[in-house]
C-alpha atoms as a PDB file:
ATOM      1  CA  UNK A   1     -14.388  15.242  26.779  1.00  0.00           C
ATOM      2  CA  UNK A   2     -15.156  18.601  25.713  1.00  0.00           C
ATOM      3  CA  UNK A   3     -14.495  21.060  23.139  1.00  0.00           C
ATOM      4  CA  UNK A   4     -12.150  20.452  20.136  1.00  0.00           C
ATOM      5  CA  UNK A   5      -9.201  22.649  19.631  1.00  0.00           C
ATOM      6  CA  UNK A   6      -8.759  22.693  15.968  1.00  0.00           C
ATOM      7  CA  UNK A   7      -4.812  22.221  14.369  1.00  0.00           C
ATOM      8  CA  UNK A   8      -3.615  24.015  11.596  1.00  0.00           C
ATOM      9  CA  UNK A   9      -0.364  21.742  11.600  1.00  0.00           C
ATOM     10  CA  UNK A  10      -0.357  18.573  13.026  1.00  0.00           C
ATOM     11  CA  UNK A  11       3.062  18.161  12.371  1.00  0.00           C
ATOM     12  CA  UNK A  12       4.248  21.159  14.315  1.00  0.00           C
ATOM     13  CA  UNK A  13       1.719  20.850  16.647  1.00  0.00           C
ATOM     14  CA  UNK A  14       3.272  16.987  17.494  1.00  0.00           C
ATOM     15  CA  UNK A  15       6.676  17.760  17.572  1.00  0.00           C
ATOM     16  CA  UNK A  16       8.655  17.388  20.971  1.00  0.00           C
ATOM     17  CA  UNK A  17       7.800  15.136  24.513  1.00  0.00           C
ATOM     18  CA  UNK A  18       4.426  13.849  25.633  1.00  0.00           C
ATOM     19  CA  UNK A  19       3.455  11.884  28.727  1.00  0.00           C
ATOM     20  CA  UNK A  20       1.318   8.847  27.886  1.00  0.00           C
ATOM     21  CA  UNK A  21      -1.386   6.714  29.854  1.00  0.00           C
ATOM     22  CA  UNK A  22      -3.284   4.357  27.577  1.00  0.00           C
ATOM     23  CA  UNK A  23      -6.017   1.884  29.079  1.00  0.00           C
ATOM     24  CA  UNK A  24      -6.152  -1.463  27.199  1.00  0.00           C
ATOM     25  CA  UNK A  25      -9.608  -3.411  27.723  1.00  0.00           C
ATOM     26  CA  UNK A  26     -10.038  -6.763  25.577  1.00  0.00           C
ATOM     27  CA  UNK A  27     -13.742  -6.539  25.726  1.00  0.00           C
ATOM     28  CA  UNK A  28     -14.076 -10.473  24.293  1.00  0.00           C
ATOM     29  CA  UNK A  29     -12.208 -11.315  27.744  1.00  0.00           C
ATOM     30  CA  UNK A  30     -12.934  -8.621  29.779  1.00  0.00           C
ATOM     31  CA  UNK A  31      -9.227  -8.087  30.883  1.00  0.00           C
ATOM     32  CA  UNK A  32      -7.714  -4.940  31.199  1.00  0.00           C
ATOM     33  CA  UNK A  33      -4.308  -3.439  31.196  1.00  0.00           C
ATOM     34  CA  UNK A  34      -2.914  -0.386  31.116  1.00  0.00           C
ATOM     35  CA  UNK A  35       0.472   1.585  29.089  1.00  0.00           C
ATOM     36  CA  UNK A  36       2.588   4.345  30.926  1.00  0.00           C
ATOM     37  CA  UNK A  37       5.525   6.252  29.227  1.00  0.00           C
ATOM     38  CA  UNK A  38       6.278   8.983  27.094  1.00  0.00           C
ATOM     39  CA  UNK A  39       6.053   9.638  23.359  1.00  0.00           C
ATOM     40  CA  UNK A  40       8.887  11.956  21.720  1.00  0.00           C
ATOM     41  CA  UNK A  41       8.198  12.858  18.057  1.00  0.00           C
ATOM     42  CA  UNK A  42      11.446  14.834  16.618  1.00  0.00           C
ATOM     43  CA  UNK A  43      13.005  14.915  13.019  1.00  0.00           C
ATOM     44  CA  UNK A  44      13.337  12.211  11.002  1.00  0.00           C
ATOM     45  CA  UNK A  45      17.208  10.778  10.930  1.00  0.00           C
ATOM     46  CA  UNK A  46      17.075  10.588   7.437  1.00  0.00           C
ATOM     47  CA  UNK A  47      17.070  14.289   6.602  1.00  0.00           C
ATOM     48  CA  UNK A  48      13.240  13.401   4.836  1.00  0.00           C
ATOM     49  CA  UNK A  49      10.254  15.738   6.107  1.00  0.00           C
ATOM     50  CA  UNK A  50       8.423  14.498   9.133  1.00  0.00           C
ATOM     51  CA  UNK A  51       8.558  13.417  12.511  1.00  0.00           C
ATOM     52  CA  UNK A  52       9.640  10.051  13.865  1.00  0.00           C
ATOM     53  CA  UNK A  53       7.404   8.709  16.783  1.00  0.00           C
ATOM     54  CA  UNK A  54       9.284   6.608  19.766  1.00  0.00           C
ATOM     55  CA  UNK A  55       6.860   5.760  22.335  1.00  0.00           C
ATOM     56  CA  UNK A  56       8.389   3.490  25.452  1.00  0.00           C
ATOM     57  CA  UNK A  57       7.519   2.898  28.372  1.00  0.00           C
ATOM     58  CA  UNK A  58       5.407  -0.383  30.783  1.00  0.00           C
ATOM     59  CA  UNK A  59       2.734  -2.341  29.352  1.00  0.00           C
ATOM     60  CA  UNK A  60       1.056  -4.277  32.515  1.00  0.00           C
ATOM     61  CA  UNK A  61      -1.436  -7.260  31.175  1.00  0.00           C
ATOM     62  CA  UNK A  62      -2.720  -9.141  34.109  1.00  0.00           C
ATOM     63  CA  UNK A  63      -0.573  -7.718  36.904  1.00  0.00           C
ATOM     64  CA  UNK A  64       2.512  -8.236  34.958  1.00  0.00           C
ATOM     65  CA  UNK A  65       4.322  -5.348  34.084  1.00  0.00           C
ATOM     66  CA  UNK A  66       6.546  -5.387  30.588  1.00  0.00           C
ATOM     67  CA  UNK A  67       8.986  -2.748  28.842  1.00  0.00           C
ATOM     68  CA  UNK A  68       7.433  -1.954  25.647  1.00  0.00           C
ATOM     69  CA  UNK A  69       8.004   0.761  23.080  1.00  0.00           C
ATOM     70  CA  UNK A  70       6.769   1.290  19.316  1.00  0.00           C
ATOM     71  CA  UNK A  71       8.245   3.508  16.425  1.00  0.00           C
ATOM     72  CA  UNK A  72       6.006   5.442  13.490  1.00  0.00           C
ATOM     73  CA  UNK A  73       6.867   7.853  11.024  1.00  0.00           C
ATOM     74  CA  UNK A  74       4.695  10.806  10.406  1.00  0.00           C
ATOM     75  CA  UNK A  75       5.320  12.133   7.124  1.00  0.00           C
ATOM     76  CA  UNK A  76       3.641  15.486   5.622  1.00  0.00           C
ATOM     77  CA  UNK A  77      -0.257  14.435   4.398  1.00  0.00           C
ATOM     78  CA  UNK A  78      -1.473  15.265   0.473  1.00  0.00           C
ATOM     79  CA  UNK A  79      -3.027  18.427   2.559  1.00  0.00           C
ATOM     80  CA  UNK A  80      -1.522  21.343   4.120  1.00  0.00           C
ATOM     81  CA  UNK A  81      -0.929  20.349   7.450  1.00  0.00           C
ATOM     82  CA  UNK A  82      -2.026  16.883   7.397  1.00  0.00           C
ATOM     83  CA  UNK A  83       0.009  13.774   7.811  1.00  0.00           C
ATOM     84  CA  UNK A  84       0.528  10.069   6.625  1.00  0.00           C
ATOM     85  CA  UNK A  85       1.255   8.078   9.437  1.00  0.00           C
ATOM     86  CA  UNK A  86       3.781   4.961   8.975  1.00  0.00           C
ATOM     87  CA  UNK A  87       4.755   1.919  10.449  1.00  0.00           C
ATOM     88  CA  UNK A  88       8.667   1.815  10.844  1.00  0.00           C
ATOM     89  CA  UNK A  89       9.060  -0.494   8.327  1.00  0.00           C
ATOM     90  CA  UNK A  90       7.357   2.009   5.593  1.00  0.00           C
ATOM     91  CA  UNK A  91       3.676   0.680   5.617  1.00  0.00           C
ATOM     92  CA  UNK A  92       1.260   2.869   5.573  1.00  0.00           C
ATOM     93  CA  UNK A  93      -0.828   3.095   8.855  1.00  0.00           C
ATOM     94  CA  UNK A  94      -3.310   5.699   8.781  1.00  0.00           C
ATOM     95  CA  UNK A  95      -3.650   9.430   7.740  1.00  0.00           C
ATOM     96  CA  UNK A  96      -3.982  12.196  10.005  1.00  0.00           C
ATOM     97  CA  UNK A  97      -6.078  15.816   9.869  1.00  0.00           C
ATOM     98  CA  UNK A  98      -6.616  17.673  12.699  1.00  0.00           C
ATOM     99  CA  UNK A  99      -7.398  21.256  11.128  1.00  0.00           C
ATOM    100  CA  UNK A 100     -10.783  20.568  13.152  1.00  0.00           C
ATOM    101  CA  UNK A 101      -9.523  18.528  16.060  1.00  0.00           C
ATOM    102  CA  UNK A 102     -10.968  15.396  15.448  1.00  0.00           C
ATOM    103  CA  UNK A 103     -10.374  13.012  12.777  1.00  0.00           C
ATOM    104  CA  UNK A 104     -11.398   9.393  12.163  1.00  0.00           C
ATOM    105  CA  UNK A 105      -9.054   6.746  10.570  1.00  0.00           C
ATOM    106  CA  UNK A 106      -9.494   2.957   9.585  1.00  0.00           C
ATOM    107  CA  UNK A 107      -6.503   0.520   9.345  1.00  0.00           C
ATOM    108  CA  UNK A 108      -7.266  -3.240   8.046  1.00  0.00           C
ATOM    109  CA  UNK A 109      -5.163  -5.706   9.576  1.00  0.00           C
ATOM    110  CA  UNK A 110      -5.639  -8.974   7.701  1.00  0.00           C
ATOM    111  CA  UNK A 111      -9.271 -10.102   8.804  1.00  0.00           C
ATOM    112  CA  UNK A 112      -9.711  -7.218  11.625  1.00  0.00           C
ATOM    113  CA  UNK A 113     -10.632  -3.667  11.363  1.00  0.00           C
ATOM    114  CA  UNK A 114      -8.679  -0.456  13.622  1.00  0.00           C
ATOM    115  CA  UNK A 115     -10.549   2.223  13.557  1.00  0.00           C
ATOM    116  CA  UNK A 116      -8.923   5.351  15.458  1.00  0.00           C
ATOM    117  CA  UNK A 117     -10.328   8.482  16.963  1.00  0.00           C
ATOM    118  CA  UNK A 118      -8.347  11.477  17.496  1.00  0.00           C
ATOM    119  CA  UNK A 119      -9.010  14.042  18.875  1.00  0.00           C
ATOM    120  CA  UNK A 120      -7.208  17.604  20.032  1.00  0.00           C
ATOM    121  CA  UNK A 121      -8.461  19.302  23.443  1.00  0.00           C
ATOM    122  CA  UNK A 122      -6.188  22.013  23.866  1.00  0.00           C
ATOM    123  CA  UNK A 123      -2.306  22.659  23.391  1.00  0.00           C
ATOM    124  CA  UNK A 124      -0.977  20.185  25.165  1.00  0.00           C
ATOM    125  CA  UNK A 125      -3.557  17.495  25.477  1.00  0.00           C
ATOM    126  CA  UNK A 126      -4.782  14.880  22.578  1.00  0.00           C
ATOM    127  CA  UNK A 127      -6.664  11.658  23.045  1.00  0.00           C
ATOM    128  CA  UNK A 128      -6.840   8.596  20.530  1.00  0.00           C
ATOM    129  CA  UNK A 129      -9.714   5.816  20.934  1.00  0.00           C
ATOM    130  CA  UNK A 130      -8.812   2.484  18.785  1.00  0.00           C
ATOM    131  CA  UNK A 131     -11.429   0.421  18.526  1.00  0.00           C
ATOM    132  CA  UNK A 132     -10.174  -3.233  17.336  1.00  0.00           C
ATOM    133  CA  UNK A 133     -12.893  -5.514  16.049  1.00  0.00           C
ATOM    134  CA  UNK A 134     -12.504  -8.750  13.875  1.00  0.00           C
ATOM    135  CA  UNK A 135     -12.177 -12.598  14.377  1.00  0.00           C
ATOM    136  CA  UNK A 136      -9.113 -12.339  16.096  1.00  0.00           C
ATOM    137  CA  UNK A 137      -9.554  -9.668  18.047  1.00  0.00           C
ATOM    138  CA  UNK A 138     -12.339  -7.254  19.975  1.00  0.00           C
ATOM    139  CA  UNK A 139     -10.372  -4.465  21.896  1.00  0.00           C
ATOM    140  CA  UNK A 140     -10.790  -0.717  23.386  1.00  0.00           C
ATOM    141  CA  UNK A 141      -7.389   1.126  23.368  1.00  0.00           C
ATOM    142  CA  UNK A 142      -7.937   4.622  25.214  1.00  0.00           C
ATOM    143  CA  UNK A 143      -4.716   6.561  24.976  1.00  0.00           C
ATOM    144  CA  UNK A 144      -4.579  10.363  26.830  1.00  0.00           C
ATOM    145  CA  UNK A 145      -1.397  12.493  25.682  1.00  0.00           C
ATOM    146  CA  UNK A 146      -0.371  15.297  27.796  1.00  0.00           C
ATOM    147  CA  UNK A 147       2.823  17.928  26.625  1.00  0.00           C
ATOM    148  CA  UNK A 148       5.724  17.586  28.530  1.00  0.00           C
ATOM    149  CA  UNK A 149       6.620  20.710  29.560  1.00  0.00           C
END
């Protein structure tokens, strides 16, 4: 997808409207759907450091179309400009370091493995590739991010 375009804050460089399009493939059942919305990430209501993450928008599965939205909490990482990405609810999800555009996260889920690819191609453009493996479940989850302006 090209060069990398390296972050020396990934908090800063998150912050404020994105336009999302995120192809869903279950590769098991070879169905496909796809996610279109938007992704704000702006201070966290409780006064702590970080961004909060509201994404919302219309998952369609199999021709039918459905609201759906997600929230995550991006607090600051144990590195300058890193992050530790959180579920809503406080879990930890993932951490994030960009300083060289790309970075590579795992996430157990009970008995299946997400493992995440990110990675930064310019100011206003990031991509994440989850791949979701395990008895339950064998997914692709291809997610562009463009700045809105």
């Amino acid at each position: 997808m090209g060069e990398l375009w390296p972050v020396a804050d990934v908090l800063a460089y998150l912050t404020g409207g994105w336009r999302v399009e995120r192809a869903v493939r279950d590769l098991a059942g070879a169905t496909e759907g796809r996610f279109t919305g938007t992704t704000v990430f702006s201070p966290l209501d409780d006064g702590a450091d970080g961004l909060l993450h509201q994404e919302s928008g219309t998952f369609v599965w199999q021709g039918t179309p459905r609201p759906a939205e997600r929230t995550l909490r991006f607090l600051p990482g144990r590195a300058p400009g890193t992050a530790l990405v959180q579920f809503s609810d406080g879990r930890t999800f993932h951490d994030l370091d960009l300083t060289t555009g790309r970075h590579v996260a795992d996430h157990p889920c009970v008995a299946d493995l997400y493992r995440g690819e990110f990675t930064v191609h310019a100011a206003d453009h990031w991509r994440t590739v989850w791949r979701v493996g395990g008895p339950a479940k064998d997914l692709l989850l291809i997610t562009e991010y463009e700045r809105v302006p």
